[in-house]
Each structure stands twice: as C-alpha cells, then as structure tokens.
N, C-alpha and C. Protein backbone atom coordinates (compact mmCIF):
# COMPACT_ATOMS: atom_id res chain seq x y z
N UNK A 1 -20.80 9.56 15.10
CA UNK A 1 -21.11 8.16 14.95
C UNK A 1 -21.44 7.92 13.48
N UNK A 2 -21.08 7.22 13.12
CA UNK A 2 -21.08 6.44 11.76
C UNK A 2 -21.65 4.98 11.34
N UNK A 3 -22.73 4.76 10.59
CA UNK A 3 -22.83 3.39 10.12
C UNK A 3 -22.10 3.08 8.79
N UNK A 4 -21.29 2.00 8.89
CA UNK A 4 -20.48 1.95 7.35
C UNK A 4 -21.52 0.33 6.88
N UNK A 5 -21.89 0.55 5.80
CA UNK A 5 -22.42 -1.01 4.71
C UNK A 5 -21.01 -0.84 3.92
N UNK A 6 -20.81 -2.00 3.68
CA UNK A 6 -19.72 -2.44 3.20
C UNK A 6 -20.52 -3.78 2.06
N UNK A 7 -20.97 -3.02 0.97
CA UNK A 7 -22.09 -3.75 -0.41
C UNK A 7 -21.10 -4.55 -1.08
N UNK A 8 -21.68 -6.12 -1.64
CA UNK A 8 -20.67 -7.01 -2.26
C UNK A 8 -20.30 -5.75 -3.45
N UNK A 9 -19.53 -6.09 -3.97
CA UNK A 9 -18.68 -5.42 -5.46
C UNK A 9 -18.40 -6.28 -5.86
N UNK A 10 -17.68 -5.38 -7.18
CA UNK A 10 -17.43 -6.30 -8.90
C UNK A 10 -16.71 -7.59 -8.36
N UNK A 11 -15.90 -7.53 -7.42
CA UNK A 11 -14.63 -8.38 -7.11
C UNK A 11 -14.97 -9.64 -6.13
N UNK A 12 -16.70 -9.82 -5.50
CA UNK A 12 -16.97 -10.69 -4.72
C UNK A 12 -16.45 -11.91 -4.82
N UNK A 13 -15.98 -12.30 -5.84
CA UNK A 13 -15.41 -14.07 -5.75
C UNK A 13 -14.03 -14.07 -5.13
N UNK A 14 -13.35 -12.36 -5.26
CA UNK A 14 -12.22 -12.63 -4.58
C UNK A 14 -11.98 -12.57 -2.80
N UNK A 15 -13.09 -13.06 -2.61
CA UNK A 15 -13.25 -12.97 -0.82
C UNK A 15 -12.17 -13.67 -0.15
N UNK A 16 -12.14 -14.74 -0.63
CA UNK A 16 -11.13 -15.84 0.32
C UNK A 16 -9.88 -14.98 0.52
N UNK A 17 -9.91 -14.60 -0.68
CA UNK A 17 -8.07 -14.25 -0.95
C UNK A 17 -7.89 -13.53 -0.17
N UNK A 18 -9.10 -12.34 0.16
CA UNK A 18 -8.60 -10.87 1.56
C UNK A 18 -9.60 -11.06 2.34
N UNK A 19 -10.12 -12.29 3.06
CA UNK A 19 -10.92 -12.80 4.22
C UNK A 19 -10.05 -12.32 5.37
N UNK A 20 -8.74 -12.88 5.58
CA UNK A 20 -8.19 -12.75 6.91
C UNK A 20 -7.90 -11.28 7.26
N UNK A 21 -7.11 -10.44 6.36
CA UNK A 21 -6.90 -9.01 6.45
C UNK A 21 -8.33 -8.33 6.59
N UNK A 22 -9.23 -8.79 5.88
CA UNK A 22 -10.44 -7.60 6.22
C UNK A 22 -10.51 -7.98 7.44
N UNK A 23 -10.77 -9.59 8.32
CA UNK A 23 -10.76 -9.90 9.58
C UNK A 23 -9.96 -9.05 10.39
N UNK A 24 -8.56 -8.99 10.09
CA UNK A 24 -8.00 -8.44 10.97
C UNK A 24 -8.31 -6.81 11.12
N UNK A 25 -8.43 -6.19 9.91
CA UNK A 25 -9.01 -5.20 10.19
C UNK A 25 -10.06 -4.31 11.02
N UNK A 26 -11.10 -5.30 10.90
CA UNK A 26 -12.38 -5.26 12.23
C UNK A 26 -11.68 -5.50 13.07
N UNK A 27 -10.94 -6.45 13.76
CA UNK A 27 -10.64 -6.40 15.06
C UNK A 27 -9.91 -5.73 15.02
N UNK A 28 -8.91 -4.67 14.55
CA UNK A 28 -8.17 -3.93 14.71
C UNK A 28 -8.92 -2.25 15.24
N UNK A 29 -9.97 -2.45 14.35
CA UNK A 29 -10.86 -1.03 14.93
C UNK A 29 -11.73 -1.42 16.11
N UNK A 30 -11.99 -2.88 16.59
CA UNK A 30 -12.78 -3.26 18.03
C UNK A 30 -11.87 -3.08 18.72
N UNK A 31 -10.51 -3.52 18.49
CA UNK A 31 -9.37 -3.06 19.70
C UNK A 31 -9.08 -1.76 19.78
N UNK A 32 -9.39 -0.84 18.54
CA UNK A 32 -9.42 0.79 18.85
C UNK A 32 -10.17 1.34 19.56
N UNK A 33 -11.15 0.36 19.59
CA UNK A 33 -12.37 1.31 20.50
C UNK A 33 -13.06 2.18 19.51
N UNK A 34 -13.05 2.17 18.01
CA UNK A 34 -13.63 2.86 17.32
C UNK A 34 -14.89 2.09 16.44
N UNK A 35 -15.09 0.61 16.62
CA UNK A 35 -16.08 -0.01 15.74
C UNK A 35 -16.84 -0.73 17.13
N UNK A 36 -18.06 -0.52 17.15
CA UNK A 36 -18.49 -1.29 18.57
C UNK A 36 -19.27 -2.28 18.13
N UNK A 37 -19.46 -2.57 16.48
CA UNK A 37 -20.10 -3.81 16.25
C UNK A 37 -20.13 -4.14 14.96
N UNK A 38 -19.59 -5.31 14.26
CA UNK A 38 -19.61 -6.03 12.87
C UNK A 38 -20.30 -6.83 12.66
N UNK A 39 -20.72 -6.57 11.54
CA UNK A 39 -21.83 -7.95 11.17
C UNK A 39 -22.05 -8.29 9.59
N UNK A 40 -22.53 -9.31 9.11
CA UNK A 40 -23.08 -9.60 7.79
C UNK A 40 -24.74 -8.92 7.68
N UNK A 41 -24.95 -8.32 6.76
CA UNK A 41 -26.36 -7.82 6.49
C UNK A 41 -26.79 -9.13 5.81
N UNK A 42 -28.49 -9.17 6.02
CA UNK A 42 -29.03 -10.19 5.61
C UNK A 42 -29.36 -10.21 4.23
N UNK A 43 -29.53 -11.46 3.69
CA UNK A 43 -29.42 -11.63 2.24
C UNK A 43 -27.86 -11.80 1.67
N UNK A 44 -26.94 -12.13 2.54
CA UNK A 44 -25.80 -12.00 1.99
C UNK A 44 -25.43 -11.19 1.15
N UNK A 45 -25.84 -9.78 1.51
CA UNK A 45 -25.66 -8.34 0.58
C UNK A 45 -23.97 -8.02 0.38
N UNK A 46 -23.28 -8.50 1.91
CA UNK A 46 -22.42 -8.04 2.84
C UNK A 46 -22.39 -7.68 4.02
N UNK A 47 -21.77 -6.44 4.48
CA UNK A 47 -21.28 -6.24 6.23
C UNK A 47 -22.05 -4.65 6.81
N UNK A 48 -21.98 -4.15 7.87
CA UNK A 48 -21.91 -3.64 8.30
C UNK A 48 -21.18 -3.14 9.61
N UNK A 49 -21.20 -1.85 9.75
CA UNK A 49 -20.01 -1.45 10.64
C UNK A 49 -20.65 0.00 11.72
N UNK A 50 -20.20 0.04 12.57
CA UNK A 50 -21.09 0.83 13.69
C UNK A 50 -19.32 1.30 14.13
N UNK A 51 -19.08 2.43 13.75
CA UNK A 51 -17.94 3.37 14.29
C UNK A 51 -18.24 4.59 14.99
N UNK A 52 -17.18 4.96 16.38
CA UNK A 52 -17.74 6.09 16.76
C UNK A 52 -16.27 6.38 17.36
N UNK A 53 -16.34 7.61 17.78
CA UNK A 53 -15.14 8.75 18.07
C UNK A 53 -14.23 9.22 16.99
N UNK A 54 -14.78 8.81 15.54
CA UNK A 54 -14.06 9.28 14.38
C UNK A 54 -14.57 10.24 13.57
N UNK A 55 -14.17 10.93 13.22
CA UNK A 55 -14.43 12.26 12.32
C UNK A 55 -14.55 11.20 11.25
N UNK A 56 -15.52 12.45 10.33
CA UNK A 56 -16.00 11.55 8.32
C UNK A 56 -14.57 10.83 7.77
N UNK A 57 -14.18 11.93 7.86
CA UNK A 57 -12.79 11.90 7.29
C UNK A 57 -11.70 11.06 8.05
N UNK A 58 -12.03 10.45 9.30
CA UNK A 58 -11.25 9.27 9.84
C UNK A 58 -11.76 8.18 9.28
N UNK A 59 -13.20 8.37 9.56
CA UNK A 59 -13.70 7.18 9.17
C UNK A 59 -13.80 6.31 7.17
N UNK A 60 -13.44 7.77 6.91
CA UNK A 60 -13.47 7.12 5.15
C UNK A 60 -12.07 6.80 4.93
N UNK A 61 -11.03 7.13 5.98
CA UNK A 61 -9.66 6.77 5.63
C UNK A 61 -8.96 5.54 5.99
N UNK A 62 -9.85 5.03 7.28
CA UNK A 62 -10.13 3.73 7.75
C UNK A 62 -10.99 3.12 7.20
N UNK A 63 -11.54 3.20 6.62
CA UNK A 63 -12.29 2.37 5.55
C UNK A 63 -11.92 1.52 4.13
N UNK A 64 -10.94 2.80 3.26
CA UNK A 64 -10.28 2.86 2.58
C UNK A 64 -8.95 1.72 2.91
N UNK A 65 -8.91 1.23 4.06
CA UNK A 65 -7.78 1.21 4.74
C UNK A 65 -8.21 -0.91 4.76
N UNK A 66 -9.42 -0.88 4.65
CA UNK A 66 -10.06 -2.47 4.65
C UNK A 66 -9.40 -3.19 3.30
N UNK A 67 -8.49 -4.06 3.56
CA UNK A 67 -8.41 -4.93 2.04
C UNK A 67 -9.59 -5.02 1.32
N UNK A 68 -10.68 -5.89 2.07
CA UNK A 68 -11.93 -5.54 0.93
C UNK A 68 -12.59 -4.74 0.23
N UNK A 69 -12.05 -3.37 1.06
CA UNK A 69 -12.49 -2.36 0.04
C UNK A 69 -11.54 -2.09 -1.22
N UNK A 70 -10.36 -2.01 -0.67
CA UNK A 70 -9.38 -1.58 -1.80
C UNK A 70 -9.00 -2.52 -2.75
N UNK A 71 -9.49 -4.15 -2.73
CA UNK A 71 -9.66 -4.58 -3.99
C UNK A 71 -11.14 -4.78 -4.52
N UNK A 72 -11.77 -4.39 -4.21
CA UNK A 72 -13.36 -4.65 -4.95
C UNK A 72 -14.28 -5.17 -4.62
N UNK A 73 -13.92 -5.68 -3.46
CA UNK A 73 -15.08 -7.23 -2.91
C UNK A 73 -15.95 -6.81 -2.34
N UNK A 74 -15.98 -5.06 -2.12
CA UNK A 74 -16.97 -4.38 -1.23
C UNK A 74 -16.52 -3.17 -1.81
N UNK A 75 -18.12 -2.61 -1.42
CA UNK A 75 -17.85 -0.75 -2.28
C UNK A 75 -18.96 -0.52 -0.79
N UNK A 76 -18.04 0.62 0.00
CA UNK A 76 -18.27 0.90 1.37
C UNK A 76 -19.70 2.28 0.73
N UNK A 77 -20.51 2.51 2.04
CA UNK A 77 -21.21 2.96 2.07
C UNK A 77 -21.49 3.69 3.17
N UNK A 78 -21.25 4.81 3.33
CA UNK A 78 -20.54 5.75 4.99
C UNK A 78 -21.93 6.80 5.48
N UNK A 79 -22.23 6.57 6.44
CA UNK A 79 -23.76 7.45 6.78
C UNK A 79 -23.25 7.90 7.86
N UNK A 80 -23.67 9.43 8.10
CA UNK A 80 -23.21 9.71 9.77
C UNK A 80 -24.94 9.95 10.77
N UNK A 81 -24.50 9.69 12.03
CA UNK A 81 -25.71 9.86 12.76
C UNK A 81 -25.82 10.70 13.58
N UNK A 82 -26.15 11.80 13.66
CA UNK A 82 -26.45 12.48 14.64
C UNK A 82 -27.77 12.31 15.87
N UNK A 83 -26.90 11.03 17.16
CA UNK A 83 -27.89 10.41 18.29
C UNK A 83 -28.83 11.98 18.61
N UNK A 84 -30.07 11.53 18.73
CA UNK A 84 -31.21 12.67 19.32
C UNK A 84 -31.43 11.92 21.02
N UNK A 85 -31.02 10.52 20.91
CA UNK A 85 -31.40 9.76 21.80
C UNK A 85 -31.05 8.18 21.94
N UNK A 86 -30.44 7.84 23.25
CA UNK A 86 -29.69 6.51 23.49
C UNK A 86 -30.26 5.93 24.70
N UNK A 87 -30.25 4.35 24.40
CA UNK A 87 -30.13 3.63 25.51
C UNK A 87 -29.44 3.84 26.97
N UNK A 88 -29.30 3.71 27.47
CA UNK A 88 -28.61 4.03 28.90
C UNK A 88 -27.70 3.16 28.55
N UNK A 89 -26.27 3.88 29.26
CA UNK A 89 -24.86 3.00 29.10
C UNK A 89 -24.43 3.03 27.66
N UNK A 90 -25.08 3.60 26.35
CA UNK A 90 -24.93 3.75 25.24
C UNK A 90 -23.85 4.91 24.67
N UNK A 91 -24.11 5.66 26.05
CA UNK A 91 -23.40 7.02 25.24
C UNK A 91 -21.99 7.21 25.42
N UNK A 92 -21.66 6.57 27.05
CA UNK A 92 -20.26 6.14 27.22
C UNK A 92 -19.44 5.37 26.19
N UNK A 93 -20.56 4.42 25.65
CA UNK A 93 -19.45 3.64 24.68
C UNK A 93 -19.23 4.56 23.19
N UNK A 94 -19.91 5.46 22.90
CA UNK A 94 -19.68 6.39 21.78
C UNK A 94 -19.20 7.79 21.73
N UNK A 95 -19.10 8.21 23.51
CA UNK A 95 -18.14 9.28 23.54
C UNK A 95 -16.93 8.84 23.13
C-alpha cells in the first residue's frame, strides 16, 4: 500500500492545460482497482493518492505516467505502508 502527495510544482499555472488527462488518469487507476481514494490536500498544497496491489516500482511508473507529473504541475511524493492494523472490510479492498 502506498500513499502518493502529488505537491504543486514549478509548472502550477499550467493546470488547466493537463486538468482532464490527470482526471482521466485517477479514474483510470479507480477503474484498476489500484487507487481507492483521490483527493485535494488542504491548503491547496495539491492531491493525494491511496494505491494498493502495486509494487514501488508499479506505483512510481504509474505515477510517472500522470500528465501532471510529467509536465511540472506536481512533483509526486511516494510513501509505502506497511498496515500493522485495519478497519474491518479494509483489507479486502487492499489485497
């Protein structure tokens, strides 16, 4: 399991321009079954990202893989978690 921050970068004014592709991107990993939740961090820092069933190395290649990352508008930030302990019904959705 993975939390990705996805921090504004040098390139933040160019949001509009790769708004829809980064869009489609998230839903492209909610329809994988590999992101179980997107969001804006507060303060308008940017996003965050909650991925699971991907190796580091899936997950930094799908990342890499976000228009916003690969022009500047975000400089990703990749943490892995090793659960000690989950909610009930939690673990199904991250096997």
């Amino acid at each position: 399991m993975h939390v990705v921050f996805l921090k504004f970068g040098p390139n933040k004014a160019q949001a509009s321009q790769w708004m829809a592709g980064h869009k489609q991107w998230i839903q492209d990993g909610i329809r994988d079954g590999v992101f179980l939740l997107a969001g804006s961090l507060d303060s308008a820092q940017g996003g965050a990202i909650l991925a699971v069933k991907l190796t580091t190395e899936e997950v930094v290649a799908r990342v890499q893989a976000d228009p916003f990352v690969a022009h500047g508008v975000v400089v990703p930030e990749i943490h892995g978690i090793a659960p000690s302990s989950m909610a009930e019904g939690f673990a199904a959705l991250a096997a």
